[in-house]
Protein backbone atom coordinates (compact mmCIF):
# COMPACT_ATOMS: atom_id res chain seq x y z
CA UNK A 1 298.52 -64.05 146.02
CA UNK A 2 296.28 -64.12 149.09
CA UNK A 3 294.02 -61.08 149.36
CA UNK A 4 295.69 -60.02 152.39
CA UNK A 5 299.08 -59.05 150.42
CA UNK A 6 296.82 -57.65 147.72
CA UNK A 7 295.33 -54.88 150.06
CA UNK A 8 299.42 -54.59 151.76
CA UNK A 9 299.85 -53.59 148.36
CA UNK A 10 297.61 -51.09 147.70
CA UNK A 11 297.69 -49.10 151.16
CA UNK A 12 301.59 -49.28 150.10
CA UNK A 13 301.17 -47.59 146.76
CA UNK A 14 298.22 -44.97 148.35
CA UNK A 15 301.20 -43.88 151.24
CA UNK A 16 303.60 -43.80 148.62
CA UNK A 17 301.81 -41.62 146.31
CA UNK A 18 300.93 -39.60 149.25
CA UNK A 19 304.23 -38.61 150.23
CA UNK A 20 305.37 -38.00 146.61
CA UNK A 21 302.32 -36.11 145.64
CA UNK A 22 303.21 -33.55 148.36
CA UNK A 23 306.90 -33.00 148.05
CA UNK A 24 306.35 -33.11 144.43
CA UNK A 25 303.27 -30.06 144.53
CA UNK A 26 305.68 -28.48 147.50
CA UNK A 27 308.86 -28.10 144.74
CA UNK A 28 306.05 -26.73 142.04
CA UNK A 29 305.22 -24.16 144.86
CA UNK A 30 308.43 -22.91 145.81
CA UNK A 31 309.78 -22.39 142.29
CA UNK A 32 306.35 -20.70 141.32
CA UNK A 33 306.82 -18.14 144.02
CA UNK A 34 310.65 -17.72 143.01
CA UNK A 35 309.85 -17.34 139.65
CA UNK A 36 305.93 -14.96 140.35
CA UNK A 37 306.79 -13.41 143.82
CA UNK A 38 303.49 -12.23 145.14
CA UNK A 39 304.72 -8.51 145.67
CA UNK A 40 306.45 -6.66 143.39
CA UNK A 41 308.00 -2.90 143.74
CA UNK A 42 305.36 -1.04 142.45
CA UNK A 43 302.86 -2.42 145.08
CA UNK A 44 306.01 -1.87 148.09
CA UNK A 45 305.64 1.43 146.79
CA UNK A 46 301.78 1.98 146.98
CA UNK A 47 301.43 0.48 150.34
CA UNK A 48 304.29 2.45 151.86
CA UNK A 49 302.95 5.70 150.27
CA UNK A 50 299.77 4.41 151.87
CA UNK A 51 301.61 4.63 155.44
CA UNK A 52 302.15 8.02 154.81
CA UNK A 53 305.89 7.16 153.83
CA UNK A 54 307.62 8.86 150.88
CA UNK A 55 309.49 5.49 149.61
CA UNK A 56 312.94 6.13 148.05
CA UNK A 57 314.21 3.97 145.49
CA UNK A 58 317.09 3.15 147.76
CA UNK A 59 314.34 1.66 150.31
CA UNK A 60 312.62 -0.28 147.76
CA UNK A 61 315.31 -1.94 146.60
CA UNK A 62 316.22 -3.03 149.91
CA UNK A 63 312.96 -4.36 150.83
CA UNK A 64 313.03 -6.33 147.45
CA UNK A 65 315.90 -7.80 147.97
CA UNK A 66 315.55 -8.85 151.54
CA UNK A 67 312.14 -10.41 150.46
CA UNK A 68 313.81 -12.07 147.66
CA UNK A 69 316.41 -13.00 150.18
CA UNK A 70 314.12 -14.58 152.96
CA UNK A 71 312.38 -17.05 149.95
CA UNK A 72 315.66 -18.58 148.83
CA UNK A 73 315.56 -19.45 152.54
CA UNK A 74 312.60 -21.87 152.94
């Protein structure tokens, strides 16, 4: 093979590996944060009572659950 295919080859395999690396490090990401959310209900309730709101349970659980709701989205 003449050099010229050699380095077709390579930039081939570098774009390749490129595009797999990130959808593949994307998919670890989204099933990371499905699986370790980054908020959970005891900080909802610290930052609301923060705000100088008196968080209900009721509340909380709604938040949660819309939060929950808007990462099955992406």
């Amino acid at each position: 093979m003449t050099t010229g295919v050699w380095i077709l080859i390579v930039i081939l395999a570098l774009v390749l590996g490129l595009i797999g690396g990130f959808f593949a490090a994307r998919k670890y990401m989204e099933d990371y944060l499905k699986k370790n959310p980054p908020i959970n209900e005891q900080m909802l309730k610290t930052m609301m009572a923060q705000m100088g709101q008196k968080p209900s349970e009721k509340k909380l659980h709604q938040m949660m659950a819309s939060m929950k709701a808007s990462y099955g989205k992406k």
